[in-house]
C-alpha atoms as a PDB file:
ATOM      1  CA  UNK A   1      -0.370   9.562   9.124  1.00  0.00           C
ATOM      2  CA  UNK A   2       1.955  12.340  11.562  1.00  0.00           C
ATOM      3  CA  UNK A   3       5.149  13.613   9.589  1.00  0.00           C
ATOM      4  CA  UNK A   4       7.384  11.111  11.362  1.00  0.00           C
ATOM      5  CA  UNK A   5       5.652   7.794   9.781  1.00  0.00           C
ATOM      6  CA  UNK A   6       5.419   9.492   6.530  1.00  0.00           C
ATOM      7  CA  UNK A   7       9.137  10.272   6.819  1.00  0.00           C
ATOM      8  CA  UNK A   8       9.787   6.834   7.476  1.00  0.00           C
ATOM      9  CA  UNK A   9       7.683   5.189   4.715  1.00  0.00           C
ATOM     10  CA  UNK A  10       9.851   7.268   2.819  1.00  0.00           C
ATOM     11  CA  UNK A  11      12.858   6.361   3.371  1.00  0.00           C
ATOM     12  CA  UNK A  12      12.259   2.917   3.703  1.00  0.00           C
ATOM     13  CA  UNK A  13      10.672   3.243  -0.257  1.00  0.00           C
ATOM     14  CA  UNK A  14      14.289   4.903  -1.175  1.00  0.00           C
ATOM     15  CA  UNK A  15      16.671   2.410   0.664  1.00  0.00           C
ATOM     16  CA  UNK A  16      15.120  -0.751   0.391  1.00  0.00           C
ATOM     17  CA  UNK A  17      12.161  -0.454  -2.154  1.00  0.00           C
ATOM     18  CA  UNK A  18      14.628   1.402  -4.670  1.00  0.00           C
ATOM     19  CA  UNK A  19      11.894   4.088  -5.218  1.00  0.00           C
ATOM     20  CA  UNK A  20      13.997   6.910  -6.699  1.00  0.00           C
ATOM     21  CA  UNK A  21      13.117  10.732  -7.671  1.00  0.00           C
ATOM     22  CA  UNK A  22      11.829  11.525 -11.089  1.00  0.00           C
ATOM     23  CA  UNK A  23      12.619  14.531 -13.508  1.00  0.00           C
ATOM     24  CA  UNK A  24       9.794  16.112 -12.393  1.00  0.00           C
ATOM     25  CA  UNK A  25       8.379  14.880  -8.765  1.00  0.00           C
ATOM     26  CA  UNK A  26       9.964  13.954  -5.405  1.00  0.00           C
ATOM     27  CA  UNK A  27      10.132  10.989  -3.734  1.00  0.00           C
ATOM     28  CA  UNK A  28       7.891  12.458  -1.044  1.00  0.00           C
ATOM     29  CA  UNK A  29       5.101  14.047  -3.579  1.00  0.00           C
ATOM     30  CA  UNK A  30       5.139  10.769  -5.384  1.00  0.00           C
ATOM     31  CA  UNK A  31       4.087   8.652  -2.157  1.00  0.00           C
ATOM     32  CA  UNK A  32       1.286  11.376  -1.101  1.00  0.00           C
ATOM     33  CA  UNK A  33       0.252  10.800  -4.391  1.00  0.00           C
ATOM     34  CA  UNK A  34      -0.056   7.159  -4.256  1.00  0.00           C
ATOM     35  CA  UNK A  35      -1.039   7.044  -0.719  1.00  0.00           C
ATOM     36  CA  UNK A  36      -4.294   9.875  -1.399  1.00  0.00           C
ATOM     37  CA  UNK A  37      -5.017   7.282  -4.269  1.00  0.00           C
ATOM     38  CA  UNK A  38      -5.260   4.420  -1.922  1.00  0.00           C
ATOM     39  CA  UNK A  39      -6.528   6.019   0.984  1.00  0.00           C
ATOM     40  CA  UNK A  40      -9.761   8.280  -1.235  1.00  0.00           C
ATOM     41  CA  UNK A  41     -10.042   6.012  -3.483  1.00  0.00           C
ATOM     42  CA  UNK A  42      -9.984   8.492  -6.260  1.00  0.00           C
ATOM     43  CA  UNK A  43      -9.210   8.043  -9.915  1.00  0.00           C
ATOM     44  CA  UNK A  44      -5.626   9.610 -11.702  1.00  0.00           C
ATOM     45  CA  UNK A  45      -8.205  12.385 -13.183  1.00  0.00           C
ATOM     46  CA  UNK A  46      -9.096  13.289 -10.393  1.00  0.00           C
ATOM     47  CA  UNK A  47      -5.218  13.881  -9.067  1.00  0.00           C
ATOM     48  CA  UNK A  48      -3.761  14.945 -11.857  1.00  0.00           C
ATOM     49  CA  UNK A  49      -6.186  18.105 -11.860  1.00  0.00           C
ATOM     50  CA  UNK A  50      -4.866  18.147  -7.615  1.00  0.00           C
ATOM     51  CA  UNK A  51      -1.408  18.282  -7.790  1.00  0.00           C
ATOM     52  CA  UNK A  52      -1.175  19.268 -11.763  1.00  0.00           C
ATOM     53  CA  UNK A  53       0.563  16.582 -13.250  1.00  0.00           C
ATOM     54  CA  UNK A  54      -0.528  14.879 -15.977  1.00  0.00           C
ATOM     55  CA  UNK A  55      -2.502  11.423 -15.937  1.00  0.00           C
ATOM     56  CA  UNK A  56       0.184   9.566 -17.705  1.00  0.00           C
ATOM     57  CA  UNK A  57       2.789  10.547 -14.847  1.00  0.00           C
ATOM     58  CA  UNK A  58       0.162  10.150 -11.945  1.00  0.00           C
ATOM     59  CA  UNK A  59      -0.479   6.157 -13.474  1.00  0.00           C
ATOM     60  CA  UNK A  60       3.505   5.904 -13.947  1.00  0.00           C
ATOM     61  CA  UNK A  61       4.436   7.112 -10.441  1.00  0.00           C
ATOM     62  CA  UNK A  62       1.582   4.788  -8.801  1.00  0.00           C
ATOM     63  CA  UNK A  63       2.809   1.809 -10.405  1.00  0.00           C
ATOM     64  CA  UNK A  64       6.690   2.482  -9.330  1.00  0.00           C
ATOM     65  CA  UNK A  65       5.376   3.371  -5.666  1.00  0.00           C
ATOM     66  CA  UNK A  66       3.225  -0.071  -6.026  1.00  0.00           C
ATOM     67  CA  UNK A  67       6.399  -2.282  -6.961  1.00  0.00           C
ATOM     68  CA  UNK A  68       8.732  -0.634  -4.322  1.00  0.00           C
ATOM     69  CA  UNK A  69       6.101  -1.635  -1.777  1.00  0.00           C
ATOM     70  CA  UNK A  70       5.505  -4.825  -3.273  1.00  0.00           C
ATOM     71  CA  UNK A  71       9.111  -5.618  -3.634  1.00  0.00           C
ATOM     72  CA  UNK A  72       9.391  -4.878   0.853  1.00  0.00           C
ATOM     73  CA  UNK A  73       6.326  -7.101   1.236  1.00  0.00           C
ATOM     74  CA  UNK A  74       8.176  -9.352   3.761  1.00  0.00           C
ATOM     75  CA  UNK A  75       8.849  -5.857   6.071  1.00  0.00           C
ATOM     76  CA  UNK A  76       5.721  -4.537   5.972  1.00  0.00           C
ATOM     77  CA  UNK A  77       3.062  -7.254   5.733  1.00  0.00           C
ATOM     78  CA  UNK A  78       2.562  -9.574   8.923  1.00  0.00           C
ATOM     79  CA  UNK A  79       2.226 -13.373   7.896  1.00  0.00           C
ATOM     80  CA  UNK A  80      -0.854 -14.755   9.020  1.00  0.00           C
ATOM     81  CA  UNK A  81      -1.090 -17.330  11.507  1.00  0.00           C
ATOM     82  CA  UNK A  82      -3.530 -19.867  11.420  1.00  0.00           C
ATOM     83  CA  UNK A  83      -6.156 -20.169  14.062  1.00  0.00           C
ATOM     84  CA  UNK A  84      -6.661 -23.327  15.368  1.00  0.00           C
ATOM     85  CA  UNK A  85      -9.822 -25.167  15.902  1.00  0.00           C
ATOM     86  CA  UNK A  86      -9.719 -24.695  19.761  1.00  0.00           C
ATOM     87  CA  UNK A  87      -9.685 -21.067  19.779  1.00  0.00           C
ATOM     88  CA  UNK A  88     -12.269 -19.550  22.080  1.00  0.00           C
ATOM     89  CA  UNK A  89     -12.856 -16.503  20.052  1.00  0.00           C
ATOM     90  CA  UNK A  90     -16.878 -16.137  19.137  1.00  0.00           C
ATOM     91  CA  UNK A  91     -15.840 -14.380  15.721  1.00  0.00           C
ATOM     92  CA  UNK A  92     -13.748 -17.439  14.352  1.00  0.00           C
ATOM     93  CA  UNK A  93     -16.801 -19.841  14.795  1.00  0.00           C
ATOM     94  CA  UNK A  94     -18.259 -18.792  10.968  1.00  0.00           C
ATOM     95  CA  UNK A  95     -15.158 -19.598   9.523  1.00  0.00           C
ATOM     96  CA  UNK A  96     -15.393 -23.416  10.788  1.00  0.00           C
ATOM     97  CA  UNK A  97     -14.894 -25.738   8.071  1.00  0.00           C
ATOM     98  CA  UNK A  98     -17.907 -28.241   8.403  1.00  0.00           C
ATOM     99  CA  UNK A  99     -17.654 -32.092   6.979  1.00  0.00           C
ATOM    100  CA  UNK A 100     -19.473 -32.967   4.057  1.00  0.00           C
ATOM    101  CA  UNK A 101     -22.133 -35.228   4.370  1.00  0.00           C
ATOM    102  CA  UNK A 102     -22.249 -37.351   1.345  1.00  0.00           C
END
């Protein structure tokens, strides 16, 4: 992710997800916190040793960055649209819902 998008996410989090500072971390060191969770799939050990906070503040901080993304799910998640049973696409064919024969 280039400085611009991360700059972005940011402030997106802070206007519309209400993600605020803490006493003791920034709004930007809490979402490179959450996103290096996510994207290394590493424990709060792990990044509490990293960045030298402790575990209880890594878990907190996740779970605030978690809701302020969940709570701008309709901005950043694309609804699905189903594909219909013409579709020409090779990949879809597995998907196929076949009729029971009973």
């Amino acid at each position: 992710m280039d400085r611009r998008c991360f700059t972005k996410l940011c402030h997106l989090l802070t206007t519309k997800g209400r993600l605020e500072t803490s006493k003791n971390m920034s709004v930007e060191e809490i979402v490179v916190s959450f996103l290096h969770i996510l994207a290394h799939h590493t424990k709060n050990r792990v990044v509490k040793h990293q960045i030298a906070r402790s575990g209880e503040t890594i878990s907190r901080q996740f779970h605030v960055v978690l809701r302020a993304v969940l709570r701008l799910h309709s901005k950043l998640f694309k609804k699905p649209e189903p594909i219909q049973d013409d579709c020409a696409d090779n990949r879809w064919r597995w998907f196929k819902v076949l009729p029971l024969n009973n």
